[in-house]
Protein backbone atom coordinates (compact mmCIF):
# COMPACT_ATOMS: atom_id res chain seq x y z
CA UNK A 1 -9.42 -15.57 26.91
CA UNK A 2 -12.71 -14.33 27.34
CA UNK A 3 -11.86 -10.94 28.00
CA UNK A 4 -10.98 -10.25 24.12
CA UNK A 5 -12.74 -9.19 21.59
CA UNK A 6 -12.66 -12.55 19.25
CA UNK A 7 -13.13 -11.28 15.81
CA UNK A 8 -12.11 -12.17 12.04
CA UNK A 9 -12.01 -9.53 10.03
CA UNK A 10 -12.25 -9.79 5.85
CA UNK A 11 -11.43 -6.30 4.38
CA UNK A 12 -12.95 -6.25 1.14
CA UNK A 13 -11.16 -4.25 -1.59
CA UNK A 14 -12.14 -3.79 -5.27
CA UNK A 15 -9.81 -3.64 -8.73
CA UNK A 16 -10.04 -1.72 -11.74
CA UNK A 17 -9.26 -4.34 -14.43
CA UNK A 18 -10.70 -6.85 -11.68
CA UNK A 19 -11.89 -7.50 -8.09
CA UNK A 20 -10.19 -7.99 -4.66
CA UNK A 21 -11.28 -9.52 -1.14
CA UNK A 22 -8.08 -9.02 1.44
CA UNK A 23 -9.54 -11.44 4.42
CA UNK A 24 -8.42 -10.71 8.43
CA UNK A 25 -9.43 -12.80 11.16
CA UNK A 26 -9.35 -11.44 14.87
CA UNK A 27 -9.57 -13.44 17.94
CA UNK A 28 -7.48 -14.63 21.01
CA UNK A 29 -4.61 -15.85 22.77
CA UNK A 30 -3.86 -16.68 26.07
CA UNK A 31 -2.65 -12.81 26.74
CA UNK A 32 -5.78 -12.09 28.56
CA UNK A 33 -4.82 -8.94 29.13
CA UNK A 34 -7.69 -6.53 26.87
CA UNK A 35 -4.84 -3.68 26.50
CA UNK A 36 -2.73 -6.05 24.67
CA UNK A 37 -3.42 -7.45 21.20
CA UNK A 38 -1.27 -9.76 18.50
CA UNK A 39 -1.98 -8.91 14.97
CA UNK A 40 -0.88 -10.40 11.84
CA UNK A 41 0.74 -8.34 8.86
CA UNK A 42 1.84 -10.38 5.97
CA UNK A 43 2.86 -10.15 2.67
CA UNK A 44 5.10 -7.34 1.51
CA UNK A 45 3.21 -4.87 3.89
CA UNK A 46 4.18 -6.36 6.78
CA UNK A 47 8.03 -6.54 8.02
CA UNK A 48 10.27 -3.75 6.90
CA UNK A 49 13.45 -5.06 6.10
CA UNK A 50 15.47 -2.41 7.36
CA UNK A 51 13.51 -2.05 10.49
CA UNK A 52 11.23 0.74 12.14
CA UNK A 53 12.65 3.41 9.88
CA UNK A 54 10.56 6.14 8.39
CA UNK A 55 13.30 7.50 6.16
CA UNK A 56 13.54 3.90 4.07
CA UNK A 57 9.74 2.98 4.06
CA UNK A 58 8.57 2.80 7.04
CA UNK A 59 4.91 4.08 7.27
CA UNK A 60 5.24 5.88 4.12
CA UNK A 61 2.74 5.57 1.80
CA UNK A 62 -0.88 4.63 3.54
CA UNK A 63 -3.15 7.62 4.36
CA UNK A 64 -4.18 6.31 8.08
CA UNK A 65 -0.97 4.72 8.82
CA UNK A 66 0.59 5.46 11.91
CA UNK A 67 4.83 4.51 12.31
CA UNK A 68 4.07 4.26 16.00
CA UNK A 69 7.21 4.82 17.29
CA UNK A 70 7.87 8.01 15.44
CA UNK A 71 5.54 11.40 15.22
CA UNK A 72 4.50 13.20 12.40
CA UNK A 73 3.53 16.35 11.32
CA UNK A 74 0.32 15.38 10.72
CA UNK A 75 -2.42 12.71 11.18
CA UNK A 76 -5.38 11.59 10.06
CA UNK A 77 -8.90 11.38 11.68
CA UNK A 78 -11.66 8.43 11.19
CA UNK A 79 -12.67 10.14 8.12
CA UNK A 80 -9.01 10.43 6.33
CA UNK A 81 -9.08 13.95 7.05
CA UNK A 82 -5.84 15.65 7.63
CA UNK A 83 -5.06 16.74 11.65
CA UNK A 84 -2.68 17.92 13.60
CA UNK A 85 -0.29 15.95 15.53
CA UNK A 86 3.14 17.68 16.11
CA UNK A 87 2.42 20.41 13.65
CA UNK A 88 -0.24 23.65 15.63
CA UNK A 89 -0.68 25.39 12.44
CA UNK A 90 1.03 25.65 8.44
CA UNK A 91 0.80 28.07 6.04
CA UNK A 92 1.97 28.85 2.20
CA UNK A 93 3.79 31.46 0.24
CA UNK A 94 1.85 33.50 -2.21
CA UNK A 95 3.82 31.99 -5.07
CA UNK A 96 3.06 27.89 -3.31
CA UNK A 97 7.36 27.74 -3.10
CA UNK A 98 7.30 27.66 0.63
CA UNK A 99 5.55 26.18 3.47
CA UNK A 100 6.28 27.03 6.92
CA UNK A 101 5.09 24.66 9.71
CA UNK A 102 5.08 25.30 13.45
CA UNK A 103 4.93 22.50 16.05
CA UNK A 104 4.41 21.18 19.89
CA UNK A 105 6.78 22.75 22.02
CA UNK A 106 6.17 20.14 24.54
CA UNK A 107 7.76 16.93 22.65
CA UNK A 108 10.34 14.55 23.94
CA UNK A 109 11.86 11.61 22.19
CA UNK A 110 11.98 8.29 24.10
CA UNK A 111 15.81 9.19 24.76
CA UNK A 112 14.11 12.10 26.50
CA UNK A 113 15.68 14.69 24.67
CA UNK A 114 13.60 17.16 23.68
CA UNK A 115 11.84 17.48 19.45
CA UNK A 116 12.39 20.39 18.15
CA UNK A 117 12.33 22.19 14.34
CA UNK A 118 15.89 20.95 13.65
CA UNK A 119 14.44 17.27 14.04
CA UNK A 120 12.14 18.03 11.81
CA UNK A 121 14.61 19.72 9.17
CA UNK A 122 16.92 17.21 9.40
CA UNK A 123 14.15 14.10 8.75
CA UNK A 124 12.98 15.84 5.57
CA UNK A 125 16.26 16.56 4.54
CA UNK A 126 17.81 12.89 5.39
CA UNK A 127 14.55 11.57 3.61
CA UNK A 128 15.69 13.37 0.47
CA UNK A 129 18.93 11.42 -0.25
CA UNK A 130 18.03 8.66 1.90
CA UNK A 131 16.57 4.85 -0.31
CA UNK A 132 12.94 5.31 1.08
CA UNK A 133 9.55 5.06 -1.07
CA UNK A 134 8.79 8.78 -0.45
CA UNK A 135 9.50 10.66 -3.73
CA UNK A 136 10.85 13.88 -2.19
CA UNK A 137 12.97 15.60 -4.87
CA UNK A 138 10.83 18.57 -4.91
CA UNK A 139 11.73 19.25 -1.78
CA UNK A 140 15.11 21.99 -2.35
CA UNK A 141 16.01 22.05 1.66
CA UNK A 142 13.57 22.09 5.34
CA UNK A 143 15.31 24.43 7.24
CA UNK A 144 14.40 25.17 11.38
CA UNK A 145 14.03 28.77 11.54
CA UNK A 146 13.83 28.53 15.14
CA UNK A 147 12.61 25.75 17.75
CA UNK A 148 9.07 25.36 16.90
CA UNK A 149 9.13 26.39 13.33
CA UNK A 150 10.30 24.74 10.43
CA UNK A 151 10.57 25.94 6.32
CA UNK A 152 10.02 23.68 3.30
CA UNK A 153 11.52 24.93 0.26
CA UNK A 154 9.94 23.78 -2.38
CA UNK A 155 10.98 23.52 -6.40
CA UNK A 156 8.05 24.03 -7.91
CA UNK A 157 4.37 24.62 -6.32
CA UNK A 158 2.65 20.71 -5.47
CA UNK A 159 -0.62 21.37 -3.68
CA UNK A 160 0.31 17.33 -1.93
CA UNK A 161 2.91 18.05 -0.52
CA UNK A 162 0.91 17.92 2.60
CA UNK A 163 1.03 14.06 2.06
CA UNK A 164 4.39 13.87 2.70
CA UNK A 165 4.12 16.39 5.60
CA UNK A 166 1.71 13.33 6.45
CA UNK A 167 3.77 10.48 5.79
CA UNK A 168 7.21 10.87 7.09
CA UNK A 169 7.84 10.14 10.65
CA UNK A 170 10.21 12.24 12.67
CA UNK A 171 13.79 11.20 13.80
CA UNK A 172 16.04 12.61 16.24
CA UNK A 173 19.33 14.26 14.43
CA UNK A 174 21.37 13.50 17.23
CA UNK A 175 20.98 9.78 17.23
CA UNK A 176 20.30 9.02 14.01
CA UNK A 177 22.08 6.26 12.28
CA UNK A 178 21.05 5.38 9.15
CA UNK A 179 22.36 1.59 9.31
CA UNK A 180 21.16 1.19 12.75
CA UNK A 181 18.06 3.01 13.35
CA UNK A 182 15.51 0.48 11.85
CA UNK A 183 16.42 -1.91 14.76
CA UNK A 184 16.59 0.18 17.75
CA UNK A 185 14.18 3.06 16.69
CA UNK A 186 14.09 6.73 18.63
CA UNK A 187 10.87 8.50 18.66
CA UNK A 188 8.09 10.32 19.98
CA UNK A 189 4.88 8.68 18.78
CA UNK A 190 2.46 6.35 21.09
CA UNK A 191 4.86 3.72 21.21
CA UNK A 192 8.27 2.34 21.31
CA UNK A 193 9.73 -0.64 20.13
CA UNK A 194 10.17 -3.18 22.69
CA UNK A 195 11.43 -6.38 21.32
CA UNK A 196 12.07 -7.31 17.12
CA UNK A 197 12.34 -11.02 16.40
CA UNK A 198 13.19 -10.37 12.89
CA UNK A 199 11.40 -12.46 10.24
CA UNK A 200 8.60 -13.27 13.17
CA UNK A 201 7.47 -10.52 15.21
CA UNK A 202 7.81 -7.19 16.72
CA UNK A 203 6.23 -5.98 20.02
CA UNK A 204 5.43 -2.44 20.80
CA UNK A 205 4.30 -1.11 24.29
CA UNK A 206 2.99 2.16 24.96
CA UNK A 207 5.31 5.27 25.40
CA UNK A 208 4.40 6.49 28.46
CA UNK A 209 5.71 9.67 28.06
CA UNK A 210 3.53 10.14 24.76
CA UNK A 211 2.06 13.99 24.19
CA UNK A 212 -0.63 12.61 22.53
CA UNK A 213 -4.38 10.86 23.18
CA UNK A 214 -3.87 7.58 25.54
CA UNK A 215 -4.39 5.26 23.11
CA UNK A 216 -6.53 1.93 24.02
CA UNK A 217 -3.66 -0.88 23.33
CA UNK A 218 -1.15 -0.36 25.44
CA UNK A 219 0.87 -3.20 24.07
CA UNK A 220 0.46 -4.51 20.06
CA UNK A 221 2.17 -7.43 19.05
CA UNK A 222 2.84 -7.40 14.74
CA UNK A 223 3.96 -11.11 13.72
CA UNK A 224 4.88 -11.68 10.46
CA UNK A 225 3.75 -14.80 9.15
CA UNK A 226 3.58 -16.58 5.38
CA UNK A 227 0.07 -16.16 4.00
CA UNK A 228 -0.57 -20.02 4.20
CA UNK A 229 0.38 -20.26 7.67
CA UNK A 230 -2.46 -17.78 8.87
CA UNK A 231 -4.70 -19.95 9.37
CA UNK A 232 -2.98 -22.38 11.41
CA UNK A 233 -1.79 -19.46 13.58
CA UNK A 234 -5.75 -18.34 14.01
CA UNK A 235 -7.24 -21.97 14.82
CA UNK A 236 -4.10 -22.40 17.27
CA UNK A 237 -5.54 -19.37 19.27
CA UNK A 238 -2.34 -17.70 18.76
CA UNK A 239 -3.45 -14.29 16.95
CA UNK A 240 -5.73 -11.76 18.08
CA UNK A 241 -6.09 -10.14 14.83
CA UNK A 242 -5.34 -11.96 11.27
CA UNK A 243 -5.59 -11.30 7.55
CA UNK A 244 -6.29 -14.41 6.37
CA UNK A 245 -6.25 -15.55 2.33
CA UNK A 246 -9.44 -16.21 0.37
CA UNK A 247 -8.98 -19.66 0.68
CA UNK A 248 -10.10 -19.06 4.65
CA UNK A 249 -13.26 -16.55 3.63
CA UNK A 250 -15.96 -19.16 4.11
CA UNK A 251 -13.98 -20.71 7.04
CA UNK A 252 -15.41 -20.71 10.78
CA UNK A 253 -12.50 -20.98 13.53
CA UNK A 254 -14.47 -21.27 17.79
CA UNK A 255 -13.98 -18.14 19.59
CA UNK A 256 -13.27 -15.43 16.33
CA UNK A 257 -16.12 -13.63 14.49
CA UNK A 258 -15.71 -12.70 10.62
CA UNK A 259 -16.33 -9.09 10.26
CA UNK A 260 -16.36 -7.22 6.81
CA UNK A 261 -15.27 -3.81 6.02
CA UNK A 262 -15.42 -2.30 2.34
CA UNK A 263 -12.33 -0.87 1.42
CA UNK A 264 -12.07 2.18 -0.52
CA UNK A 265 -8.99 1.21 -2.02
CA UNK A 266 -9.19 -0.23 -5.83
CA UNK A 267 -6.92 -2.94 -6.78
CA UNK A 268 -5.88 -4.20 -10.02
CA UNK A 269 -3.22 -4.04 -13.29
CA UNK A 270 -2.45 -1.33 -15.07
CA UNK A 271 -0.95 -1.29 -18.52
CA UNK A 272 1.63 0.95 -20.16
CA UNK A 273 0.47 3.16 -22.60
CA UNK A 274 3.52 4.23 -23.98
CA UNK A 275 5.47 2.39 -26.57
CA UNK A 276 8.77 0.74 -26.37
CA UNK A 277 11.07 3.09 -28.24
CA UNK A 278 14.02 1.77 -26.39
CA UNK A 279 14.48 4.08 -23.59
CA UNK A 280 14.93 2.83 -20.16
CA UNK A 281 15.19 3.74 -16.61
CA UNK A 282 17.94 5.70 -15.48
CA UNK A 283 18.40 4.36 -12.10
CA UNK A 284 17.26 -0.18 -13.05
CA UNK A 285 17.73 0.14 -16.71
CA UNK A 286 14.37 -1.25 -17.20
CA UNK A 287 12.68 -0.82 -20.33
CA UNK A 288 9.83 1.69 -20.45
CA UNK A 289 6.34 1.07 -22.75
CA UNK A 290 5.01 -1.90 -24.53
CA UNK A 291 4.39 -2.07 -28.01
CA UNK A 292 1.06 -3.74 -27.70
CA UNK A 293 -0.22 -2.80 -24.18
CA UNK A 294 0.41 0.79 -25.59
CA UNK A 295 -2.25 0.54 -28.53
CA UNK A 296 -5.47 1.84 -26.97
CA UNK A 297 -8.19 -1.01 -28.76
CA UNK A 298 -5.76 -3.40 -26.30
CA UNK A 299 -7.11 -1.30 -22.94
CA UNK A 300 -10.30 -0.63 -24.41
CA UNK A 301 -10.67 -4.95 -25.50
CA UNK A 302 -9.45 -5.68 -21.88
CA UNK A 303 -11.70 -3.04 -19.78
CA UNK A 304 -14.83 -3.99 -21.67
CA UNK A 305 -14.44 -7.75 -22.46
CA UNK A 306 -13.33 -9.08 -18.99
CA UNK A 307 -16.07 -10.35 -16.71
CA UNK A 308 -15.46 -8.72 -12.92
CA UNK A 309 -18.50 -9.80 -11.52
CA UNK A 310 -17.18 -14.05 -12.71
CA UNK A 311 -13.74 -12.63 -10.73
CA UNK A 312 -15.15 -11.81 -7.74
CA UNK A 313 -17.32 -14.78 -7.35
CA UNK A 314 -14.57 -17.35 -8.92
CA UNK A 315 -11.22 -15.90 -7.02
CA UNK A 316 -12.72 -14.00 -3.88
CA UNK A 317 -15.83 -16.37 -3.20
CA UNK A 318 -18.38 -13.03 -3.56
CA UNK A 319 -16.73 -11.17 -0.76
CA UNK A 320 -15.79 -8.22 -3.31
CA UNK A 321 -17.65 -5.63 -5.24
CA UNK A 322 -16.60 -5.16 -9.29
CA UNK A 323 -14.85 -2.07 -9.48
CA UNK A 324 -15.11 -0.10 -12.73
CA UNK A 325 -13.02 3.53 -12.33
CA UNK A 326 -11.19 2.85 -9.10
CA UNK A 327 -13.20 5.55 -6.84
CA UNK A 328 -16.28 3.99 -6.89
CA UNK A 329 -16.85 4.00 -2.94
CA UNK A 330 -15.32 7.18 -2.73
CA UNK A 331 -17.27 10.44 -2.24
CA UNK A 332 -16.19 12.32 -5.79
CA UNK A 333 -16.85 9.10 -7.70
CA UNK A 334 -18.38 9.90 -11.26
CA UNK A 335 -21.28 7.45 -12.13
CA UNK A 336 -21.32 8.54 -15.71
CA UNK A 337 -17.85 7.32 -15.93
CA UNK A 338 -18.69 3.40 -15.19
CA UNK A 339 -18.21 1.27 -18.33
CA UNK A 340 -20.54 -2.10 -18.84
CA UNK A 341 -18.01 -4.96 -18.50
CA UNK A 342 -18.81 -8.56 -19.90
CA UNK A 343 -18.83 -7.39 -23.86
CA UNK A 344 -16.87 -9.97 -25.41
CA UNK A 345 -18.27 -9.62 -28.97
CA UNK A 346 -17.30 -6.09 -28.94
CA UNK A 347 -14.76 -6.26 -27.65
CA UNK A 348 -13.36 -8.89 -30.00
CA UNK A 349 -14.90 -6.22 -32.80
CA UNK A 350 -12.80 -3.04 -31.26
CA UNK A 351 -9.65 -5.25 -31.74
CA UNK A 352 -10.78 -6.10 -35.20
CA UNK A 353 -11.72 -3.04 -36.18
CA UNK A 354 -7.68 -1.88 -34.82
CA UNK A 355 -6.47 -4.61 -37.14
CA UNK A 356 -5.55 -6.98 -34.53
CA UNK A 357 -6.83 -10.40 -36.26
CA UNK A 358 -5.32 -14.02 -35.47
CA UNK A 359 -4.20 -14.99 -39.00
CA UNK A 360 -2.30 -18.22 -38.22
CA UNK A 361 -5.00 -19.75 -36.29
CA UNK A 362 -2.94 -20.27 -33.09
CA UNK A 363 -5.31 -18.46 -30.92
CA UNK A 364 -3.33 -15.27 -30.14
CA UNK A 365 -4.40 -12.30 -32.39
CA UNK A 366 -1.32 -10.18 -34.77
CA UNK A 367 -1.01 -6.63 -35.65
CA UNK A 368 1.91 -5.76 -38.24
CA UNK A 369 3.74 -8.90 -37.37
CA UNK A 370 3.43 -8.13 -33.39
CA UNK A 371 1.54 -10.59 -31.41
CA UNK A 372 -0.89 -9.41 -28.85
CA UNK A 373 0.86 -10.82 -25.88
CA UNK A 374 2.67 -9.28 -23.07
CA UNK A 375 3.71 -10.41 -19.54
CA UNK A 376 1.95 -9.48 -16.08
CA UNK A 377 4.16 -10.31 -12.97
CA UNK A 378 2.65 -11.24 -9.44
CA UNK A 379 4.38 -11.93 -5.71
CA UNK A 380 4.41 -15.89 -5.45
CA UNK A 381 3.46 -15.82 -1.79
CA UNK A 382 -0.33 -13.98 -2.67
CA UNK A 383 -3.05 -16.19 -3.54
CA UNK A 384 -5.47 -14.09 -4.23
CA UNK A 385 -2.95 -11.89 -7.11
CA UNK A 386 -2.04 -15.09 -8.70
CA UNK A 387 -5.78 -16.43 -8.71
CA UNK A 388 -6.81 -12.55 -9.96
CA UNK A 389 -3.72 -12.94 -13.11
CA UNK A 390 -4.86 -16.48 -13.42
CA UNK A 391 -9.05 -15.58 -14.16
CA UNK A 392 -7.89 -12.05 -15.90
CA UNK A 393 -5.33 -13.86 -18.23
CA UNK A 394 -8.07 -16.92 -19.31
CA UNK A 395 -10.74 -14.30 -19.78
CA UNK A 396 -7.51 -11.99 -22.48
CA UNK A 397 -7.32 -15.39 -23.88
CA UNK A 398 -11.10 -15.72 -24.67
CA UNK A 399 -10.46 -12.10 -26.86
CA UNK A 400 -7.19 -13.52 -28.62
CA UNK A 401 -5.23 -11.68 -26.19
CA UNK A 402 -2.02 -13.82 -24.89
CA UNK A 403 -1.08 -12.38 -21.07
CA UNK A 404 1.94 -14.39 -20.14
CA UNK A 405 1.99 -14.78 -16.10
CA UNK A 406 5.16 -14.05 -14.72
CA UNK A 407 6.44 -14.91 -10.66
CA UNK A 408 8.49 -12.63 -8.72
CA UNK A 409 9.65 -11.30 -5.50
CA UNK A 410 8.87 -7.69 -4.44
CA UNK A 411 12.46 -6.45 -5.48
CA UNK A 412 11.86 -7.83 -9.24
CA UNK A 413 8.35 -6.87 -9.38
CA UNK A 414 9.62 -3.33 -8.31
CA UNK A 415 11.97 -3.34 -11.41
CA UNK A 416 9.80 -4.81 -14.11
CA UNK A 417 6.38 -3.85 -13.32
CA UNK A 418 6.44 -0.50 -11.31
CA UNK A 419 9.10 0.92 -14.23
CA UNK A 420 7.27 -0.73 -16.92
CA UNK A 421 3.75 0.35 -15.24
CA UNK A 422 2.37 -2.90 -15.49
């Protein structure tokens, strides 16, 4: 055991509305072996439900993600930067409607047939039409215009579409299955998949015939636990790696060291700003807007009258910084553009001023016969979002504002709050 690194990690990542501390703890198990670690990923990040695929989700989405078993055209460095990793060079029409893309001539999938620009092609292309989180639909058609060179048709110029040149890992056309692939995965990145216990863990071990850098791990070890049960798993000795729940930040566990990172992601709520005229979603039907989320004294009552730096200490136990435009920590962050949170009184005064006054005394303030109330959904298994809609909705009460807390799995939070930009 004492040949790992024995760690606990709490990755500390800020909210726009509010403030959040994501908590990790690393340590040991009784693989002694240094080249092989066993990390925890819960929540909704963790196991895909249809497997290793990159065309349904799959490491899609997450700047310095790697899919592991699959390639890409491009990575990133330490620094977020893009790099190279099948892809030797790109370049772009004049009129931004077509990027061409060479790559490694030297590739092989783990069924050791060789990657070439038709693999490529056909990924982007299956991506299109496939259910995945990638929005590709201004992609018209990839097309291989010979072995190492491959042509992205675009429908209109989008300077990021170099993200999803990023994002999508690359399948092999000849033995792809879309209903299979997730669980028995074909690819050329650092790893492959050696064993899925779905709904506990996965185990990858190092692809030997990787093109790549030699990476340190030569086995990881993903198991996918319920946020409460992290801890147990951590002061069992089980995990080598675990993102624990802010009820764990101020606990010690023998033999794992708390470490804390600053995240330059910004968490929070969002509200709609459009009102509800009736129109819905074409493909869930959902209803788009809210009539009293979309009046701007609303946002501008919330942003200045909540109290971040009372969230971070009350729901994340201070390991958080109060986030006020959602690149704070990041280099092209705009000072000038901070508000001063904590203004209650003028807040309360914006939302007078709007005509938003509580007239029947119940508490809950009315504009034109509309009360200010509206619904904010969070996952039931994530403390620290149901502690953040618990604070954030006591605070909107202190202002007359009613925020109705709603509990939901991923699928019906997808529905409801992604389509209703909540």
């Amino acid at each position: 055991m004492d040949n790992k690194i024995k760690y606990a990690i709490i990755a500390v990542a800020v909210i726009l509305i509010a403030i959040i501390a994501a908590s990790s703890m690393l340590g040991n198990t009784s693989d002694n072996d240094p080249t092989h670690i066993v990390l925890t990923v819960p929540g909704h990040t963790g196991e895909p439900e249809t497997g290793f695929n990159p065309l349904t989700g799959w490491g899609n989405g997450h700047l310095n993600y790697n899919p592991l078993v699959q390639s890409t055209l491009f990575g990133s460095d330490e620094n977020g930067s893009f790099v190279n990793d099948l892809a030797t060079d790109y370049s772009i029409s004049d009129d931004r409607l077509t990027w061409t893309v060479h790559i490694r001539d030297d590739v092989k999938f783990t069924n050791n047939e060789s990657l070439t620009a038709k693999d490529v092609a056909f990924t982007f292309n299956e991506a299109k039409v496939s259910d995945g989180e990638l929005d590709l639909t201004n992609l018209e058609e990839a097309k291989a215009i010979n072995d190492t060179t491959v042509e992205f048709k675009l429908a209109k110029p989008q300077s990021t579409f170099i993200y999803d040149l990023r994002y999508v890992g690359i399948v092999p056309e000849k033995d792809y299955n879309n209903e299979t692939y997730g669980a028995n995965p074909v690819g050329s990145g650092p790893y492959k998949l050696k064993q899925w216990d779905k709904g506990q863990q996965a185990i990858f071990e190092y692809n030997e015939e990787y093109y790549g850098k030699e990476p340190y791990f030569k086995q990881i070890t993903m198991v996918f636990p319920e946020e409460d049960t992290v801890l147990q798993l951590v002061k069992s000795g089980q995990i080598d790696v675990a993102e624990v729940p802010i009820s764990a930040y101020n606990e010690s566990v023998d033999g794992y060291k708390l470490v804390e990172f600053e995240s330059p992601r910004a968490q929070g709520f969002s509200l709609p700003y459009l009102p509800d005229t009736g129109l819905t979603t074409a493909d869930a039907g959902s209803p788009v807007g809210n009539n009293v989320t979309s009046d701007p004294a609303i946002r501008k009552a919330l942003n200045i009258g909540i109290n971040r730096e009372e969230i971070v200490n009350s729901v994340y136990k201070g390991f958080g910084k109060a986030e006020y435009t959602g690149v704070d920590s990041l280099p092209f962050a705009n000072e000038q553009a901070k508000i001063t949170d904590n203004r209650p009184d003028e807040a309360k005064q914006i939302l007078e001023e709007a005509g938003w006054k509580d007239t029947d005394g119940d508490g809950i303030r009315e504009k034109d016969g509309l009360k200010a109330s509206f619904e904010v959904y969070y996952p039931p298994n994530k403390q620290d979002r149901q502690s953040l809609a618990t604070i954030i909705s006591e605070q909107a009460k202190e202002l007359g504002i009613e925020i109705v807390l709603k509990s939901a799995d991923w699928e019906q939070f997808t529905q409801k709050c992604i389509h209703k930009q909540l």
